[in-house]
N, C-alpha and C. Protein backbone atom coordinates (compact mmCIF):
# COMPACT_ATOMS: atom_id res chain seq x y z
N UNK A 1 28.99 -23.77 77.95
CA UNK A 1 30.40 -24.03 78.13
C UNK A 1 30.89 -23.20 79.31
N UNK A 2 31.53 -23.48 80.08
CA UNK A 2 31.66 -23.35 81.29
C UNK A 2 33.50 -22.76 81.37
N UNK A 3 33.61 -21.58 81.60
CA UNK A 3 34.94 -21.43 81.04
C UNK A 3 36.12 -21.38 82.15
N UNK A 4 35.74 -20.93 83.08
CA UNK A 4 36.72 -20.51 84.79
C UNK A 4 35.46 -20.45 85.93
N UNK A 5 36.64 -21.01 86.96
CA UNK A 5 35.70 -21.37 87.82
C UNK A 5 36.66 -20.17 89.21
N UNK A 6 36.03 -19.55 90.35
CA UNK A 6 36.65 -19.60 91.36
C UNK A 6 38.05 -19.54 91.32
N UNK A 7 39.23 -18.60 91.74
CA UNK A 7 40.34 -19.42 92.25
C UNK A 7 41.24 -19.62 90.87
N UNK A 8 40.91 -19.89 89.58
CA UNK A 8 41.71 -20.14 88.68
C UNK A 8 43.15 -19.06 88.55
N UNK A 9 44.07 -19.65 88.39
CA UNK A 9 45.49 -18.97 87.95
C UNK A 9 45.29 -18.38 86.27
N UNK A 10 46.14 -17.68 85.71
CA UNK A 10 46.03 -17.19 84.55
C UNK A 10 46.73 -18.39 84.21
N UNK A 11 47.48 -19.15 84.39
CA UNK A 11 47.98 -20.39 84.06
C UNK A 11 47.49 -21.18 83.78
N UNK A 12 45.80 -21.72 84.26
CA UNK A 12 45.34 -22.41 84.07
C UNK A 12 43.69 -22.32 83.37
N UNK A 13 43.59 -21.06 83.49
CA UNK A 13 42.64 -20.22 82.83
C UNK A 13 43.29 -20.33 81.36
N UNK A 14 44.38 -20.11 81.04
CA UNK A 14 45.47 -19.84 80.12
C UNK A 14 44.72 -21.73 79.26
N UNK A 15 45.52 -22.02 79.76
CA UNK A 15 45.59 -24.13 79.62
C UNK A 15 43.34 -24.50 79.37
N UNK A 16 42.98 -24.16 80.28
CA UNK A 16 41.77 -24.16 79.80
C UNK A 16 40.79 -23.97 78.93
N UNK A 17 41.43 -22.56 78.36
CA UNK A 17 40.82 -22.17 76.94
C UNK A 17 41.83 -22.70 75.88
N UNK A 18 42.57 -22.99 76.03
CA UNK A 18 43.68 -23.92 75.04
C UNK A 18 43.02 -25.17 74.75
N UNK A 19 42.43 -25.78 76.05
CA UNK A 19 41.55 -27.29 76.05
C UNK A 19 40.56 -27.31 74.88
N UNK A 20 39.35 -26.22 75.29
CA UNK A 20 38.66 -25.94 74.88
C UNK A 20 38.31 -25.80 73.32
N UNK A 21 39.52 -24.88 73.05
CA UNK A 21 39.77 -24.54 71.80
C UNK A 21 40.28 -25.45 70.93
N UNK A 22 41.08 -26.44 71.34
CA UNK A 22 41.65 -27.72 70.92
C UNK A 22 40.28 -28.60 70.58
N UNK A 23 39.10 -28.93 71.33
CA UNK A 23 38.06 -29.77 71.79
C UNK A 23 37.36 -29.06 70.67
N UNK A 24 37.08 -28.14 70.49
CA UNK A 24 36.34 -27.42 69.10
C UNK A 24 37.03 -27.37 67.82
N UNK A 25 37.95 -27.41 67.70
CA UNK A 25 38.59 -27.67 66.68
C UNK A 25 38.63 -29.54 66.11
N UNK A 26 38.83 -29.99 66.78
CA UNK A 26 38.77 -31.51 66.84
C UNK A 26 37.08 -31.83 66.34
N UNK A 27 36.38 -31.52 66.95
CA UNK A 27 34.89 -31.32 66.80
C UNK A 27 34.46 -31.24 65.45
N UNK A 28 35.16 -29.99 65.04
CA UNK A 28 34.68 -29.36 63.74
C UNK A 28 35.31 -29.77 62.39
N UNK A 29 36.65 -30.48 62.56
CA UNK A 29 37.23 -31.13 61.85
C UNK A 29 38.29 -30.22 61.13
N UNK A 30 38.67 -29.12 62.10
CA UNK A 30 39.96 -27.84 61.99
C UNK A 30 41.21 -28.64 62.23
N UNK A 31 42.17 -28.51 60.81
CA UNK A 31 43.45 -28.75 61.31
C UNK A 31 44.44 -28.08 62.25
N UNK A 32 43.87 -26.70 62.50
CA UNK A 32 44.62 -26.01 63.62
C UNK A 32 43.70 -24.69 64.14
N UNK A 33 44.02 -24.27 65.56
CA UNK A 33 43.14 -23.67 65.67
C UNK A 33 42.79 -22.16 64.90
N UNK A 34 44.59 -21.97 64.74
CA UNK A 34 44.32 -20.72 63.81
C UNK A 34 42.98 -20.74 62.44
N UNK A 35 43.01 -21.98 62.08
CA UNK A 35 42.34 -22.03 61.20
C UNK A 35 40.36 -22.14 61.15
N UNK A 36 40.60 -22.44 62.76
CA UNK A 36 39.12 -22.79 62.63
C UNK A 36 38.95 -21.20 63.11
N UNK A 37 39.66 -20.33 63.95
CA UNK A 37 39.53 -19.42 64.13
C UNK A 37 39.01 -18.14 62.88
N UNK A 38 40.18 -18.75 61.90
CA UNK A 38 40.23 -17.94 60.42
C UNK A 38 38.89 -17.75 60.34
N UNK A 39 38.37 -18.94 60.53
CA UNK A 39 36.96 -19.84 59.57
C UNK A 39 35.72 -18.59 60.45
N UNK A 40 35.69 -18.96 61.96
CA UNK A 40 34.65 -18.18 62.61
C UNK A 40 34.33 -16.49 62.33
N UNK A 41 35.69 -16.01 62.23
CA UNK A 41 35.84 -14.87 62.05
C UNK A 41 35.26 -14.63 60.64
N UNK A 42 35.83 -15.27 59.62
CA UNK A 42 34.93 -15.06 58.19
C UNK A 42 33.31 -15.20 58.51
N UNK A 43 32.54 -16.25 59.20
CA UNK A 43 31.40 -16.55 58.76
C UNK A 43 30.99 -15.21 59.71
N UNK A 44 31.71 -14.85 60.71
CA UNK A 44 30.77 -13.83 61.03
C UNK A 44 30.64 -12.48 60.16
N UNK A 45 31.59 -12.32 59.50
CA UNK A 45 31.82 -10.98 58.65
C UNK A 45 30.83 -11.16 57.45
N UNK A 46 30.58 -12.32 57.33
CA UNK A 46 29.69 -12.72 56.16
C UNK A 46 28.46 -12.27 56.89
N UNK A 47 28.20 -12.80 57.52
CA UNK A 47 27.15 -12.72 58.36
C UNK A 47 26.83 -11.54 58.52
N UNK A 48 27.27 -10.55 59.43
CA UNK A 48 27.05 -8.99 59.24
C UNK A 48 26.94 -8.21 58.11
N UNK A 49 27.82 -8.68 57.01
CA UNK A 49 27.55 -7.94 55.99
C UNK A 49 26.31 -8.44 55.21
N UNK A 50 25.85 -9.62 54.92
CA UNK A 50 24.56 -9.90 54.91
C UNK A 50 23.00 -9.23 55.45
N UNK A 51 23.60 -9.48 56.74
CA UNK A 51 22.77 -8.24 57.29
C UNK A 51 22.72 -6.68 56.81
N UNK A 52 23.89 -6.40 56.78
CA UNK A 52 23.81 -4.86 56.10
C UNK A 52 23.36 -4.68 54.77
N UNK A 53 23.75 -6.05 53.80
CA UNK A 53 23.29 -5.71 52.66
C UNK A 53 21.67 -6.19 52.49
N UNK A 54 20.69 -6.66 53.40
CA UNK A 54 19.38 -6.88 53.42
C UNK A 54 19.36 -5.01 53.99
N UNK A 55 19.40 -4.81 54.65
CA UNK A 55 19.06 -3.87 55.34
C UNK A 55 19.08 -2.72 54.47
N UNK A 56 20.14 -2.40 53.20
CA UNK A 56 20.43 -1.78 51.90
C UNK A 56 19.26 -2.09 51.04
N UNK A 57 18.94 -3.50 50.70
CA UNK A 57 17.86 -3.70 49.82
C UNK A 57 16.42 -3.22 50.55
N UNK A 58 16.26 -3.29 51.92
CA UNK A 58 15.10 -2.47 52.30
C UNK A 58 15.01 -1.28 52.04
N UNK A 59 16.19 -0.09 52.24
CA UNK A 59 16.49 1.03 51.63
C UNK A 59 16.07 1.14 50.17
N UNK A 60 16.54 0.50 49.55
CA UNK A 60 16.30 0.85 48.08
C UNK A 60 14.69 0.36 47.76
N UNK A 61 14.45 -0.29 48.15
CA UNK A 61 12.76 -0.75 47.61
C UNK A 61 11.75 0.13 48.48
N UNK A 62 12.27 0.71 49.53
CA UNK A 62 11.54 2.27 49.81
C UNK A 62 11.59 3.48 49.27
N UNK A 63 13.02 3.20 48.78
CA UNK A 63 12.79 4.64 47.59
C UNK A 63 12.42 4.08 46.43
N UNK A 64 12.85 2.65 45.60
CA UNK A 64 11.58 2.38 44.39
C UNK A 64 10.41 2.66 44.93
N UNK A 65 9.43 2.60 45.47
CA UNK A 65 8.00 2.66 46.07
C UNK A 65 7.65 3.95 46.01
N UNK A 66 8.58 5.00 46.33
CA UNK A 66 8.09 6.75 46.16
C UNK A 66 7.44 6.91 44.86
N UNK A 67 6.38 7.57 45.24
CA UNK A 67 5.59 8.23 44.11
C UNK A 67 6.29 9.44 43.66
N UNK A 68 6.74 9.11 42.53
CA UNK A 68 8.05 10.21 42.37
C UNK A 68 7.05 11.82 41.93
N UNK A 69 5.75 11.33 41.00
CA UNK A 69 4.80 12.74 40.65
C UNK A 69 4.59 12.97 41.96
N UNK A 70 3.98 12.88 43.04
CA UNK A 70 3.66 13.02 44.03
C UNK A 70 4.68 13.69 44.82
N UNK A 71 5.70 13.51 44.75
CA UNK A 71 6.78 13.98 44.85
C UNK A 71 7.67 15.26 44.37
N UNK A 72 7.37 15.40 43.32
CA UNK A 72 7.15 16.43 42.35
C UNK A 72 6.45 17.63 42.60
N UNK A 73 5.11 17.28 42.87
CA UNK A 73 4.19 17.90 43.25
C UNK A 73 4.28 18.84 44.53
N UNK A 74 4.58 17.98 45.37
CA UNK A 74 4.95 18.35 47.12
C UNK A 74 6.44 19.60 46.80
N UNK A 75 7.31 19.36 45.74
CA UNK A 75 8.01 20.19 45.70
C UNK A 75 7.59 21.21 44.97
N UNK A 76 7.03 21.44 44.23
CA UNK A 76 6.11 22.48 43.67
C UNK A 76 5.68 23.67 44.62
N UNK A 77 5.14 22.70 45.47
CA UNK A 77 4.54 23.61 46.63
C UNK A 77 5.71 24.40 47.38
N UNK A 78 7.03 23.95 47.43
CA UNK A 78 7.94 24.43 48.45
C UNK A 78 8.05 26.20 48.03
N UNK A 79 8.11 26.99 49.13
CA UNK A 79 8.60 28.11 49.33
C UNK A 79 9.87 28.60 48.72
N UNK A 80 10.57 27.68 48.75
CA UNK A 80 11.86 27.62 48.30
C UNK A 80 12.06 27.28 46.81
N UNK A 81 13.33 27.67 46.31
CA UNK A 81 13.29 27.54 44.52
C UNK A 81 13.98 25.80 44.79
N UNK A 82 13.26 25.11 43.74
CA UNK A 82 13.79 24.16 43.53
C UNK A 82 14.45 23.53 41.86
């Protein structure tokens, strides 16, 4: 998508992404743009937090996996009172 070219006025730079945004909305079957806007903004927040919450479940199934005696053990050894 091709957004400003050369030379454009904020006027028409302005009117252009208005086009645009109109042309995607129409597309997507948005009754207004606020709304398809609403819409993008949610799927991305979904989206990231998805990500964060995989990225949480990798966290936790690395600490299920610790050999907790082994663990135990290694603190045993510490210098320090535990």
């Amino acid at each position: 998508m091709h957004m400003t070219a050369e030379g454009m006025t904020s006027i028409s730079v302005s009117y252009e992404t208005r086009r645009q945004l109109n042309t995607m909305r129409t597309m997507n079957g948005y009754k207004s743009v606020d709304a398809m806007l609403a819409s993008l903004i949610r799927e991305h927040k979904t989206s990231k937090m998805k990500g964060e919450l995989d990225e949480v479940r990798n966290h936790m199934k690395e600490v299920a996996d610790v050999d907790v005696e082994h663990l135990i053990d290694r603190l045993n050894l510490s210098p320090f009172k535990v």
